[in-house]
PDB file of N, CA and C in Angstrom:
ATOM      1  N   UNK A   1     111.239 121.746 102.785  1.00  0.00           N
ATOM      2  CA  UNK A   1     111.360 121.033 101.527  1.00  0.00           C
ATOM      3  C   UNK A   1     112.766 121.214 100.950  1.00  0.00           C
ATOM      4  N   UNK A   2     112.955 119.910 100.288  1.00  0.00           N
ATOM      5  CA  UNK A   2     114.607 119.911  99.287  1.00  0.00           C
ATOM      6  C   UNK A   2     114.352 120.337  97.958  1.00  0.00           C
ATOM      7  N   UNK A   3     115.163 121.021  97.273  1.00  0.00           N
ATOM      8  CA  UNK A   3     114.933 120.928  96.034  1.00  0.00           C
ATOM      9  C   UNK A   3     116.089 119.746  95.093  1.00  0.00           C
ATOM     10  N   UNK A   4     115.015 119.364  94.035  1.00  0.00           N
ATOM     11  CA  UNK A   4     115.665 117.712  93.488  1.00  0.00           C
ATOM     12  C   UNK A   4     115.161 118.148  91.973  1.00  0.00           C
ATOM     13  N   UNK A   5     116.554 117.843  91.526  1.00  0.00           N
ATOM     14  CA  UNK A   5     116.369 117.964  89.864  1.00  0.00           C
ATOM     15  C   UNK A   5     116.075 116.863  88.778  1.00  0.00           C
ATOM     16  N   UNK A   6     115.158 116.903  88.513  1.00  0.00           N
ATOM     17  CA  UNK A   6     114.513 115.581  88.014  1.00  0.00           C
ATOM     18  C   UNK A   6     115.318 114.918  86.373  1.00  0.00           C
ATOM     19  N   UNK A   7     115.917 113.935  86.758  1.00  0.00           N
ATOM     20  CA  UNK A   7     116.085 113.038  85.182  1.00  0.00           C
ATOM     21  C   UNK A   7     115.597 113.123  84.130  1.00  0.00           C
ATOM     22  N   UNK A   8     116.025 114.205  82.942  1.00  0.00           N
ATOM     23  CA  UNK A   8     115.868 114.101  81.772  1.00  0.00           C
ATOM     24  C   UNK A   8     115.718 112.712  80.748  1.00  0.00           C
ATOM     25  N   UNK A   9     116.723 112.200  81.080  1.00  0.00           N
ATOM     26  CA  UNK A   9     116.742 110.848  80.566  1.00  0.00           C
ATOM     27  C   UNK A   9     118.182 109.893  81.277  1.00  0.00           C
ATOM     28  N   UNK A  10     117.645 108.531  81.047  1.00  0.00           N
ATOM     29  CA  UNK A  10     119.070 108.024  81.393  1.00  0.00           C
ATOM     30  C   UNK A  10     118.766 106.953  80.411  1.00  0.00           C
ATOM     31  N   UNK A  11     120.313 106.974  79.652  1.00  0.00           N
ATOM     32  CA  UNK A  11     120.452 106.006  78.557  1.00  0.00           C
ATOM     33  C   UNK A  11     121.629 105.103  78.933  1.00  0.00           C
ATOM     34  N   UNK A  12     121.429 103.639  78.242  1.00  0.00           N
ATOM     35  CA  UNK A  12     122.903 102.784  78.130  1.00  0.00           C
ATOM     36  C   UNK A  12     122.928 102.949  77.169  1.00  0.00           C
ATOM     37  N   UNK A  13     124.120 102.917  76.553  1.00  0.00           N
ATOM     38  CA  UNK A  13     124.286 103.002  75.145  1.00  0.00           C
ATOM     39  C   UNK A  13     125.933 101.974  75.052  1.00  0.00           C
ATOM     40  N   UNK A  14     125.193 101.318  73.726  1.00  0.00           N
ATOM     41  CA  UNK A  14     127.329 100.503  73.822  1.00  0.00           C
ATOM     42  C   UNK A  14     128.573 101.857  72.673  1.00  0.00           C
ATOM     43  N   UNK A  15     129.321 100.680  72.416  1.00  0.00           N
ATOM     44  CA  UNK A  15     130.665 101.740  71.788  1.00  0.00           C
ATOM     45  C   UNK A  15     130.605 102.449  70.433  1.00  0.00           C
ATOM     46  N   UNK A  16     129.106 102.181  69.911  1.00  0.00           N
ATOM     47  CA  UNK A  16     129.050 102.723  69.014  1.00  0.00           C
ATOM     48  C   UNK A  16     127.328 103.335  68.878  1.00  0.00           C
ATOM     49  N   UNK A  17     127.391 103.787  70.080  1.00  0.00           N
ATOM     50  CA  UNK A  17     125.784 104.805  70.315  1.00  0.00           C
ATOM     51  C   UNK A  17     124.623 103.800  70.261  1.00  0.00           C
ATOM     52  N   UNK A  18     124.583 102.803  70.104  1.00  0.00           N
ATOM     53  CA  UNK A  18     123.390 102.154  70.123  1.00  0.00           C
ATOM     54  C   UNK A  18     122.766 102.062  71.518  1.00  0.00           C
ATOM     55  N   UNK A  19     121.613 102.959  71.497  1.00  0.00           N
ATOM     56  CA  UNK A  19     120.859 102.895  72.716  1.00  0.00           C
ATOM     57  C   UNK A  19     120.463 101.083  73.542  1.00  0.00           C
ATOM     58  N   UNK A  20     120.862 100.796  74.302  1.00  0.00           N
ATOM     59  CA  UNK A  20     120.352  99.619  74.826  1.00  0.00           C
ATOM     60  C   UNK A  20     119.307  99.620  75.913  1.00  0.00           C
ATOM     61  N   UNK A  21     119.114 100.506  76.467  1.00  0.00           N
ATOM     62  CA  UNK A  21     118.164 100.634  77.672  1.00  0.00           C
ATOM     63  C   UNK A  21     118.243 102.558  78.088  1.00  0.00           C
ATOM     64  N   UNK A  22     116.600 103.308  78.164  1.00  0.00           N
ATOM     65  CA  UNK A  22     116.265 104.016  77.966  1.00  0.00           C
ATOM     66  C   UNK A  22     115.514 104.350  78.985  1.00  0.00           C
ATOM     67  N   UNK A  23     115.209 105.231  80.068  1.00  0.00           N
ATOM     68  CA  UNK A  23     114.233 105.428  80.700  1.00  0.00           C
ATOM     69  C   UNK A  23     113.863 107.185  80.949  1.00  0.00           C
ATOM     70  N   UNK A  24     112.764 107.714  80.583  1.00  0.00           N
ATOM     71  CA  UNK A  24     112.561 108.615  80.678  1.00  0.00           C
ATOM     72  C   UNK A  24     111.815 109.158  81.105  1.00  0.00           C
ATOM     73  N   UNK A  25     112.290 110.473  82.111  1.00  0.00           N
ATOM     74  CA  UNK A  25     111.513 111.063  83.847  1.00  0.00           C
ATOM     75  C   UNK A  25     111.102 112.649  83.198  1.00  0.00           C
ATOM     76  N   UNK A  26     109.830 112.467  82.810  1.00  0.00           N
ATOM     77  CA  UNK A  26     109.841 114.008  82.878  1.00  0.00           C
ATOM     78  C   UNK A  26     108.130 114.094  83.279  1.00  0.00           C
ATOM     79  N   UNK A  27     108.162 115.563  83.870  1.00  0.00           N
ATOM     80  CA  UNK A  27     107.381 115.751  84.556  1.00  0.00           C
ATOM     81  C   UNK A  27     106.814 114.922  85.798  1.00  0.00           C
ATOM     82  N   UNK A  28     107.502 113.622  86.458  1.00  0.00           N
ATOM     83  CA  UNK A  28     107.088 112.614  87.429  1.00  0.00           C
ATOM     84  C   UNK A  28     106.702 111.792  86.400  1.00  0.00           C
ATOM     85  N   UNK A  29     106.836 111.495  85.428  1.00  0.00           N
ATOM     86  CA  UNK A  29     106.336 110.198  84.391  1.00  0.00           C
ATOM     87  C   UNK A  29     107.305 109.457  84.318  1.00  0.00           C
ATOM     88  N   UNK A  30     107.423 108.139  84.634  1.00  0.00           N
ATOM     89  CA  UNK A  30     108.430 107.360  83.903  1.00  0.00           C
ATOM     90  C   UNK A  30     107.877 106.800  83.012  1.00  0.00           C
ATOM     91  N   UNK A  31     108.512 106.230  82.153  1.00  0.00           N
ATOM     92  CA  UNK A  31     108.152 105.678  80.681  1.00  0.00           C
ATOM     93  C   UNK A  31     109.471 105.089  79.909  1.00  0.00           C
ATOM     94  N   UNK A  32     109.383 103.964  79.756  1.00  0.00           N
ATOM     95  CA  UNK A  32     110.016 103.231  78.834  1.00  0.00           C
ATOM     96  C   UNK A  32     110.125 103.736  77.091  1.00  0.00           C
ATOM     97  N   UNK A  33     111.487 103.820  76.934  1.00  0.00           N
ATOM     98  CA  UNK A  33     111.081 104.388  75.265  1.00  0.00           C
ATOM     99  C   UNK A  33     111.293 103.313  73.976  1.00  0.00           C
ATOM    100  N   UNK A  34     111.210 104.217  73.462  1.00  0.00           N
ATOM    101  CA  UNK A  34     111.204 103.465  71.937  1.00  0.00           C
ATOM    102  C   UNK A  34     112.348 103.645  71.425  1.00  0.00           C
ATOM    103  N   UNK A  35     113.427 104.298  72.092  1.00  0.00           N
ATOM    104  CA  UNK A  35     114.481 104.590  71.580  1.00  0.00           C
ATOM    105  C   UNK A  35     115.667 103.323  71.656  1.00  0.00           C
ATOM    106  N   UNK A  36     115.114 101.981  72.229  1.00  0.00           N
ATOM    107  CA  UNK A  36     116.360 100.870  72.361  1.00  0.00           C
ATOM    108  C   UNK A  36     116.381 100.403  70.729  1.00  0.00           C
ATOM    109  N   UNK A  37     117.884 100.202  70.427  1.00  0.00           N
ATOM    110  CA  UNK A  37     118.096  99.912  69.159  1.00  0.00           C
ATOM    111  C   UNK A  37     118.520 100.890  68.234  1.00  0.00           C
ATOM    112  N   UNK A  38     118.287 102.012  68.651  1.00  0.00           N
ATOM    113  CA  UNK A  38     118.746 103.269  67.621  1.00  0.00           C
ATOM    114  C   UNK A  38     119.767 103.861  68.216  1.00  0.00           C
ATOM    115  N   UNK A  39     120.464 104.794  67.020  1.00  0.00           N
ATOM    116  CA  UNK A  39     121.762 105.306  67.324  1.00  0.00           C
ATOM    117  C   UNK A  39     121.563 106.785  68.269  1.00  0.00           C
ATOM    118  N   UNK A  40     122.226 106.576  69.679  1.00  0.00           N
ATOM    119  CA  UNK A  40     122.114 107.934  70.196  1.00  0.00           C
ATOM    120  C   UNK A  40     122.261 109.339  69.693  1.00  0.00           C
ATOM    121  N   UNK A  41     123.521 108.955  69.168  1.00  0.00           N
ATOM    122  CA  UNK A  41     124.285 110.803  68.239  1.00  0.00           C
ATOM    123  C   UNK A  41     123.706 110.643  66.989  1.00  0.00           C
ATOM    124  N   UNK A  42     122.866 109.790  66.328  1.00  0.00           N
ATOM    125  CA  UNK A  42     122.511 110.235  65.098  1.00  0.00           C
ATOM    126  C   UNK A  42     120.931 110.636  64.994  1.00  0.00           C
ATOM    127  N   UNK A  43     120.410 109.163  65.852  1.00  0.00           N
ATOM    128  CA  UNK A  43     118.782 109.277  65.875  1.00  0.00           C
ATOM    129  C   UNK A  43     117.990 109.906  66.840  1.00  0.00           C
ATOM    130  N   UNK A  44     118.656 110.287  68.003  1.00  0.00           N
ATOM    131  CA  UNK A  44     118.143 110.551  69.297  1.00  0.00           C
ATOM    132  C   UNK A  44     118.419 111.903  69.772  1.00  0.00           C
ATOM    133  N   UNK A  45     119.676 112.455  69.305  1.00  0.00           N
ATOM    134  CA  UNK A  45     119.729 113.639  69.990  1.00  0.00           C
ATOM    135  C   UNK A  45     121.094 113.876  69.215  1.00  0.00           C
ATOM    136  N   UNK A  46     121.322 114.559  67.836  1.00  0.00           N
ATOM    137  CA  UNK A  46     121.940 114.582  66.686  1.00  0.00           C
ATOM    138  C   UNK A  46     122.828 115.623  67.303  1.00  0.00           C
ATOM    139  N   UNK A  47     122.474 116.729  68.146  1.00  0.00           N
ATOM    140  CA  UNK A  47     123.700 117.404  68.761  1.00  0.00           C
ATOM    141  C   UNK A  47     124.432 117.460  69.721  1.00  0.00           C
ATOM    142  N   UNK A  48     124.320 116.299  70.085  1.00  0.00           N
ATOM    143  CA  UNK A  48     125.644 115.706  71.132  1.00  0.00           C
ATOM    144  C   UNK A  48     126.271 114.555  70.106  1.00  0.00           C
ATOM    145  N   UNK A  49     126.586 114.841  68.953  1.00  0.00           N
ATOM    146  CA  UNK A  49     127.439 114.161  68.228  1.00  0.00           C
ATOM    147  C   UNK A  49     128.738 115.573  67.455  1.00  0.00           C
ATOM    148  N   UNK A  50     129.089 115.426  68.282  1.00  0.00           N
ATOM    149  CA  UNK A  50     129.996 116.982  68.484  1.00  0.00           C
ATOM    150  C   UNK A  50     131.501 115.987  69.186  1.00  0.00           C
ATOM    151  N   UNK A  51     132.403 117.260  69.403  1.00  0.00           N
ATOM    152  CA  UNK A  51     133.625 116.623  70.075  1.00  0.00           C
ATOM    153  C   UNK A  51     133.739 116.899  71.476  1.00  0.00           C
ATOM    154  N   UNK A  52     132.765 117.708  71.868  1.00  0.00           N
ATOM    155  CA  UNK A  52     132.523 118.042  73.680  1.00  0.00           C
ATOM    156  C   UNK A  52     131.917 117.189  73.912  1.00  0.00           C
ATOM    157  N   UNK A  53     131.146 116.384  73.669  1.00  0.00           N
ATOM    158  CA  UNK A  53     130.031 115.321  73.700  1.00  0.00           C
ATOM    159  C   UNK A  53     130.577 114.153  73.673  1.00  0.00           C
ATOM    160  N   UNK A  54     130.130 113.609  72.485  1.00  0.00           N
ATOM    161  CA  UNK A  54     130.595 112.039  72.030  1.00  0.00           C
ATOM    162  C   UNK A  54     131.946 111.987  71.841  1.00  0.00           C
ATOM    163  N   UNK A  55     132.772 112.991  71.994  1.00  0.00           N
ATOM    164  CA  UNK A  55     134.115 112.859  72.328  1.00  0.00           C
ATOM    165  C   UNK A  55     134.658 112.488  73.218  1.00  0.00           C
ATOM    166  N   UNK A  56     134.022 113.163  73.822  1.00  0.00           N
ATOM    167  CA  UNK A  56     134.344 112.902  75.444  1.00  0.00           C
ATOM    168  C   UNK A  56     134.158 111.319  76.133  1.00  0.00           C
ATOM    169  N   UNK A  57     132.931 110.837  75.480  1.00  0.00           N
ATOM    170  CA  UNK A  57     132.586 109.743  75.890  1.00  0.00           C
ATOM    171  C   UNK A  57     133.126 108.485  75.052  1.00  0.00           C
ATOM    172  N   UNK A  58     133.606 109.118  73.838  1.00  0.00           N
ATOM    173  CA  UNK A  58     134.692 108.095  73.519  1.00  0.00           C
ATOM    174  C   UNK A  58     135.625 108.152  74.050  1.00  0.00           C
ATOM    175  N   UNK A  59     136.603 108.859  74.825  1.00  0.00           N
ATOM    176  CA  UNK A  59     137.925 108.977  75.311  1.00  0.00           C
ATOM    177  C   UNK A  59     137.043 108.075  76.566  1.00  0.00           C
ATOM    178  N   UNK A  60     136.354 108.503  77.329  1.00  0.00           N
ATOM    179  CA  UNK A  60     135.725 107.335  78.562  1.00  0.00           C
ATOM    180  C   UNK A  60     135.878 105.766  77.977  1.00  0.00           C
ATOM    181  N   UNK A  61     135.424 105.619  77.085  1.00  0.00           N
ATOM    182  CA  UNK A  61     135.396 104.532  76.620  1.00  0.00           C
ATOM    183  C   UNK A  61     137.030 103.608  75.937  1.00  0.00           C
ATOM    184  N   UNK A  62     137.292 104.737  75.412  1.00  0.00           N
ATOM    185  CA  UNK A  62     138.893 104.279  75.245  1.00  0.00           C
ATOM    186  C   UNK A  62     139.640 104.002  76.187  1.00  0.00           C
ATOM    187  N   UNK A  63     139.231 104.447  77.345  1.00  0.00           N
ATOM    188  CA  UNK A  63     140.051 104.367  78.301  1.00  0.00           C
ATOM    189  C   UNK A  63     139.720 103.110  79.558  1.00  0.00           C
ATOM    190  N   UNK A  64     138.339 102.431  79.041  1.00  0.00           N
ATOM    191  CA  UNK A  64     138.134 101.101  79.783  1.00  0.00           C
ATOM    192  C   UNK A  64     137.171 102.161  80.783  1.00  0.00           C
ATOM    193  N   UNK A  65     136.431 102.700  80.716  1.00  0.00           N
ATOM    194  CA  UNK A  65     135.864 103.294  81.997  1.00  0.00           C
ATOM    195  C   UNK A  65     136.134 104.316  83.033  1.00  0.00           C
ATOM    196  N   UNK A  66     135.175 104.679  83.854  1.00  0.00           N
ATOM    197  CA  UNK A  66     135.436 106.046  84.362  1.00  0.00           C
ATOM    198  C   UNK A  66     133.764 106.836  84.473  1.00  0.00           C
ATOM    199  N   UNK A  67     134.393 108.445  85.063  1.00  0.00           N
ATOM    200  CA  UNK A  67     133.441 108.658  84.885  1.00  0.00           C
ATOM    201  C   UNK A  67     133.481 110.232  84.744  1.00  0.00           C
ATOM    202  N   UNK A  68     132.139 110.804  83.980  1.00  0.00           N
ATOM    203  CA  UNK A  68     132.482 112.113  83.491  1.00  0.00           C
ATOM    204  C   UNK A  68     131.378 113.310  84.086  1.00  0.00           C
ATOM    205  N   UNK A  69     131.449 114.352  84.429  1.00  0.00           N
ATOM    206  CA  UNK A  69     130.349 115.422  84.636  1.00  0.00           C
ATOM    207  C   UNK A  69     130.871 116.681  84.182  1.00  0.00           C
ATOM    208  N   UNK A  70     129.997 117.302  82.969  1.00  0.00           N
ATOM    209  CA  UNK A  70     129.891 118.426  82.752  1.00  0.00           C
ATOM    210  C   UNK A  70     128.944 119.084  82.067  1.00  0.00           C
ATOM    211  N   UNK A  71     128.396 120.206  81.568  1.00  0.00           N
ATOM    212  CA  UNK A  71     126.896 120.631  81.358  1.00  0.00           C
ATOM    213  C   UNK A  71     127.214 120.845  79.903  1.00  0.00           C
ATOM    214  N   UNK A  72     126.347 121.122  79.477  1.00  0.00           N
ATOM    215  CA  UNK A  72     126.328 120.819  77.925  1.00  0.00           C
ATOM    216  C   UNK A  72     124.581 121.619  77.782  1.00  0.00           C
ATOM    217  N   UNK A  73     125.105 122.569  76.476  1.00  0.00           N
ATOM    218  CA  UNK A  73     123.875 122.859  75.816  1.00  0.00           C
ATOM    219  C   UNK A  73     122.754 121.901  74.706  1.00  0.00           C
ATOM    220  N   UNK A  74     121.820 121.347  75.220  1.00  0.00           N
ATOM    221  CA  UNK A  74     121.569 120.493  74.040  1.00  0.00           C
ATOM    222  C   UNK A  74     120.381 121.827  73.104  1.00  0.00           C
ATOM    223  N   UNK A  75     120.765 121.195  72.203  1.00  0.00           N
ATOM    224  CA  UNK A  75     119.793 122.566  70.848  1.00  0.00           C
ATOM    225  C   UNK A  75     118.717 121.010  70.466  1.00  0.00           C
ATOM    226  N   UNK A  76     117.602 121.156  70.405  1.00  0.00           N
ATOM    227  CA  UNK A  76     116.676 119.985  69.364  1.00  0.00           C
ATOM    228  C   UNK A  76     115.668 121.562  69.074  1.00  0.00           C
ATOM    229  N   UNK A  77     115.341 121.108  67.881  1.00  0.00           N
ATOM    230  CA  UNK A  77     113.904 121.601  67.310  1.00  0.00           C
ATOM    231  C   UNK A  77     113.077 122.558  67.644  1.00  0.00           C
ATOM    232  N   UNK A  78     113.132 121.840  69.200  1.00  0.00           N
ATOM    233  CA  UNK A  78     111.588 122.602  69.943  1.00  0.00           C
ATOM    234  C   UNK A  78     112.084 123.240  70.777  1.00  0.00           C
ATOM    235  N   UNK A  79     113.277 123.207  71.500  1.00  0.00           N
ATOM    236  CA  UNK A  79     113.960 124.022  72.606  1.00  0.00           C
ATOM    237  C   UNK A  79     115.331 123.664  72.384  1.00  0.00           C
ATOM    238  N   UNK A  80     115.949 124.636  73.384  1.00  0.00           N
ATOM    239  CA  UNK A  80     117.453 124.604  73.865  1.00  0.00           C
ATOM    240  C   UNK A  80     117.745 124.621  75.077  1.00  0.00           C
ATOM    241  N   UNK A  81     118.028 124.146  75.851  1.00  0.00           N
ATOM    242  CA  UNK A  81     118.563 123.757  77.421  1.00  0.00           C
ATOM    243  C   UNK A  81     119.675 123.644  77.367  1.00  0.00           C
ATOM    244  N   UNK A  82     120.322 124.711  78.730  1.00  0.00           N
ATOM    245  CA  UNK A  82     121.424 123.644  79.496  1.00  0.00           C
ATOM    246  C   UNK A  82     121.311 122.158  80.064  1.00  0.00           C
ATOM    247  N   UNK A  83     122.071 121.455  79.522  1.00  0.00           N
ATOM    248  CA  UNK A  83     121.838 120.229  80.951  1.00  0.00           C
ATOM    249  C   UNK A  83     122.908 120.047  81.516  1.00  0.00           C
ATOM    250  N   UNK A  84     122.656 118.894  82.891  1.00  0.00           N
ATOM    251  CA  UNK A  84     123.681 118.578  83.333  1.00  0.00           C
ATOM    252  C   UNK A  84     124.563 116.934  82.667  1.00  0.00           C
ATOM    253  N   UNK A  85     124.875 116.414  82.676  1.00  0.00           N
ATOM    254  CA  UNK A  85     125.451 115.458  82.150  1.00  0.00           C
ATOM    255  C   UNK A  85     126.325 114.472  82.801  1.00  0.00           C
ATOM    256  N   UNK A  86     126.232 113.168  83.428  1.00  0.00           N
ATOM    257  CA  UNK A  86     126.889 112.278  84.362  1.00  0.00           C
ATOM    258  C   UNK A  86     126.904 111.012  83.397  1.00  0.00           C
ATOM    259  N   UNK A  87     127.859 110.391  82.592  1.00  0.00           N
ATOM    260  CA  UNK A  87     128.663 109.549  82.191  1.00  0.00           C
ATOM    261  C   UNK A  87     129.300 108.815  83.191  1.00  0.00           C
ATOM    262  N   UNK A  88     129.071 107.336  82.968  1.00  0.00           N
ATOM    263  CA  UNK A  88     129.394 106.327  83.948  1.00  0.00           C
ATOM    264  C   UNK A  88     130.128 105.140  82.926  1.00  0.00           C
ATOM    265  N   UNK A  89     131.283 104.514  82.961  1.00  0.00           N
ATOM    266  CA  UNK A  89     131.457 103.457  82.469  1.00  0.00           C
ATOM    267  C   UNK A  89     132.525 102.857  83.652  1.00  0.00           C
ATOM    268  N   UNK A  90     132.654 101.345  83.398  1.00  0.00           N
ATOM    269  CA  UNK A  90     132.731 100.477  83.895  1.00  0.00           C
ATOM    270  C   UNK A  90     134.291  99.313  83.178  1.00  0.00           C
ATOM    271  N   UNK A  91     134.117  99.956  80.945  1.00  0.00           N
ATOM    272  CA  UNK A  91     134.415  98.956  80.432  1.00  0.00           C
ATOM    273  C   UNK A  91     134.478  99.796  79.571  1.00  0.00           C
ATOM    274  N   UNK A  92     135.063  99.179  78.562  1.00  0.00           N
ATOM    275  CA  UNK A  92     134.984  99.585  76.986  1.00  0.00           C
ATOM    276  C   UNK A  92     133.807  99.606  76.174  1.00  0.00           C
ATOM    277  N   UNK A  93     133.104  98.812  76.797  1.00  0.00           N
ATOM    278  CA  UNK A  93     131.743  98.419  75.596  1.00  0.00           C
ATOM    279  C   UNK A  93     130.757  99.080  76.076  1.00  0.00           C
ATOM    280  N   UNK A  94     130.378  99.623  77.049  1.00  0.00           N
ATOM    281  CA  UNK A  94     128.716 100.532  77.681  1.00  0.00           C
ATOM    282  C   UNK A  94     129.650 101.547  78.242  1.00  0.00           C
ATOM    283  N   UNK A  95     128.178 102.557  78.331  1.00  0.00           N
ATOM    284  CA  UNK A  95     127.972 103.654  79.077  1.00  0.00           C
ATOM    285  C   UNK A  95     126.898 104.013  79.713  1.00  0.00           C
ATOM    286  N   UNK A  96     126.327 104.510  80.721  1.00  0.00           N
ATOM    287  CA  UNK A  96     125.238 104.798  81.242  1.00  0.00           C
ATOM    288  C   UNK A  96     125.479 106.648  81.096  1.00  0.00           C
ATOM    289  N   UNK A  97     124.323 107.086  80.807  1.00  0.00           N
ATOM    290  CA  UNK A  97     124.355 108.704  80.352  1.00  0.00           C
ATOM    291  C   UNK A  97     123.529 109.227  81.396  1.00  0.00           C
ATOM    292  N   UNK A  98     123.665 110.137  81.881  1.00  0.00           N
ATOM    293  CA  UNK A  98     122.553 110.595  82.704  1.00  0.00           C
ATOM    294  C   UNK A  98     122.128 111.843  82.537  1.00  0.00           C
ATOM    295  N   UNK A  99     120.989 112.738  82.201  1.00  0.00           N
ATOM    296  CA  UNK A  99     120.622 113.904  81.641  1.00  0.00           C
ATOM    297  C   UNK A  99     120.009 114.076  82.777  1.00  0.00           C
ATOM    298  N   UNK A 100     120.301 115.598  83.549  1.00  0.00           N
ATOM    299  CA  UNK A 100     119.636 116.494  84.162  1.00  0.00           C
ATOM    300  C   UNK A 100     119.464 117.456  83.736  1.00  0.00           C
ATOM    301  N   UNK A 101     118.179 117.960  83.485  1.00  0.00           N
ATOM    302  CA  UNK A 101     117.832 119.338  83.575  1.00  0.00           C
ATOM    303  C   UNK A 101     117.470 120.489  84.305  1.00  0.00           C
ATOM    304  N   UNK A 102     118.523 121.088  85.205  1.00  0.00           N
ATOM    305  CA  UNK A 102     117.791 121.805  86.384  1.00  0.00           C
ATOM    306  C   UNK A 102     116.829 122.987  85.860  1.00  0.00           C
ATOM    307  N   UNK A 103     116.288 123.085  84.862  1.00  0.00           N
ATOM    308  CA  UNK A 103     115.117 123.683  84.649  1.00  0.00           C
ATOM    309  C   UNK A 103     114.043 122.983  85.124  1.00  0.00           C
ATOM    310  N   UNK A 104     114.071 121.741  85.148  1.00  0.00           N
ATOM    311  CA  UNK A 104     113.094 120.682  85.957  1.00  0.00           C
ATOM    312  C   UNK A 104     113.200 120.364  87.120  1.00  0.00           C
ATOM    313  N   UNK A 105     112.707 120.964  88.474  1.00  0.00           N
ATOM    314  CA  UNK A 105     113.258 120.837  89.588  1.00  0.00           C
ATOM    315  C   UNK A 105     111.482 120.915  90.515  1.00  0.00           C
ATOM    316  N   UNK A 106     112.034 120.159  91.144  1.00  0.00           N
ATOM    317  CA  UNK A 106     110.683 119.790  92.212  1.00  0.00           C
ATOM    318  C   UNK A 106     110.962 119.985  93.470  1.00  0.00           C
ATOM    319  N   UNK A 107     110.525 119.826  94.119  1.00  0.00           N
ATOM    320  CA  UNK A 107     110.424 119.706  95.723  1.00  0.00           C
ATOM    321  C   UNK A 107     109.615 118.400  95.815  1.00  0.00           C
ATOM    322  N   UNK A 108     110.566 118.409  97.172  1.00  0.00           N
ATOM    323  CA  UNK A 108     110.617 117.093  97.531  1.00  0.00           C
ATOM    324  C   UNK A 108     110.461 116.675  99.405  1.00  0.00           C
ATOM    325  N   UNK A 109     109.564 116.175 100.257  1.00  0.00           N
ATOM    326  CA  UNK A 109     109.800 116.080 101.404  1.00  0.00           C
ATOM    327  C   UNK A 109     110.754 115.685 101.979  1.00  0.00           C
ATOM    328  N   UNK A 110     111.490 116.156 103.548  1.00  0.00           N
ATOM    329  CA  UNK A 110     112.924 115.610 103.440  1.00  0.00           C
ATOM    330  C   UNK A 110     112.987 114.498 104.014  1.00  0.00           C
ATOM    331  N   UNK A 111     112.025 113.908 104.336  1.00  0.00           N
ATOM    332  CA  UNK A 111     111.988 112.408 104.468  1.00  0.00           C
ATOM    333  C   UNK A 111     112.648 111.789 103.416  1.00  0.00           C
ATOM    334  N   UNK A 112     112.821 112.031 102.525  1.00  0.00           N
ATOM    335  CA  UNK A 112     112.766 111.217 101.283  1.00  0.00           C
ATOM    336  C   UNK A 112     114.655 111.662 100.979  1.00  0.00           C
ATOM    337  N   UNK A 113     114.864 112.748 101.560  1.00  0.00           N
ATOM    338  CA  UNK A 113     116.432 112.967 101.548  1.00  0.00           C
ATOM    339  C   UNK A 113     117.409 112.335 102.074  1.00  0.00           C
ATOM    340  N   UNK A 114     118.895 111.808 101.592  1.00  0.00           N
ATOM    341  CA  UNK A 114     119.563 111.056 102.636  1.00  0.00           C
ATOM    342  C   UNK A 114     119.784 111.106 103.456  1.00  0.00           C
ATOM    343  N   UNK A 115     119.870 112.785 104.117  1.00  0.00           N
ATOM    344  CA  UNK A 115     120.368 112.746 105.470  1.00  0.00           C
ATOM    345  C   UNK A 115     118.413 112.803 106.479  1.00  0.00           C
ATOM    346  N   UNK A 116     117.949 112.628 105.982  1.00  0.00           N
ATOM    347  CA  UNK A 116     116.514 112.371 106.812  1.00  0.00           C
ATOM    348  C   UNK A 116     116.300 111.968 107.989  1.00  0.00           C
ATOM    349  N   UNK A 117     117.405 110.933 107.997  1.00  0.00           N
ATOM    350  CA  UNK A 117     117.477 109.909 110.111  1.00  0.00           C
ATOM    351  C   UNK A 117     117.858 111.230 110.954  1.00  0.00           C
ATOM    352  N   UNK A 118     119.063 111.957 110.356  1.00  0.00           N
ATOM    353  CA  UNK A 118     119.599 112.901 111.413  1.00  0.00           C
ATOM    354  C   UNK A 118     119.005 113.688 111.879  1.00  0.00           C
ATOM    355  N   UNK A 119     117.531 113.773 111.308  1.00  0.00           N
ATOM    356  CA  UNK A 119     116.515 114.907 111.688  1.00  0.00           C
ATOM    357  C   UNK A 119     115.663 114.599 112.054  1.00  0.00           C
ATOM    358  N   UNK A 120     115.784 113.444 112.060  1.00  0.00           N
ATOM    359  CA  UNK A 120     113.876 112.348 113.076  1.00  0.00           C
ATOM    360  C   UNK A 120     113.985 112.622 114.489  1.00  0.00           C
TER     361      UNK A 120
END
């Protein structure tokens, strides 16, 4: 078996945090949220509106695109996690966010891994 760290969340969001498309993996659930239309750093997750954070992803964005990875503590309410963090842009106007939490980690058959042919 592989071990595979499962998607916290993956958000689009445009240049001014508005979530546009939302999908969220936890525990093997996907689920569509309720979060399209609201502001990421204010309504969704208020402490990645910091300058390691949404800083960062404004300079991505200032800069027409790119792409970013680094881990980040998120603090909410009910817990505190490290995550991992993969920022994707393309443009000035979107971003795709990608939240890993390797506290969430599964196994996985390695069929299902890329290098899988080399081992058939």
């Amino acid at each position: 078996m592989n071990r595979l760290a499962i998607p916290v969340g993956i958000f689009r969001i445009d240049r001014h945090g508005i979530v546009q498309c939302h999908v969220s993996v936890v525990d093997g659930v996907r689920a569509r949220s309720s979060t399209v239309g609201r502001n990421f750093y204010e309504d969704i997750a208020p402490c990645t509106n910091c300058p390691n954070f949404r800083g960062r992803v404004d300079r991505l964005l200032r800069d027409k695109g790119g792409s970013l990875h680094f881990g980040f503590r998120l603090r909410e309410p009910w817990r505190t996690a490290q995550i991992d963090v993969r920022i994707f842009s393309s443009d000035a106007d979107h971003a795709w966010i990608l939240l890993t939490c390797p506290e969430l980690v599964t196994d996985i058959p390695a069929v299902l891994t890329p290098d899988a042919e080399s081992r058939v």
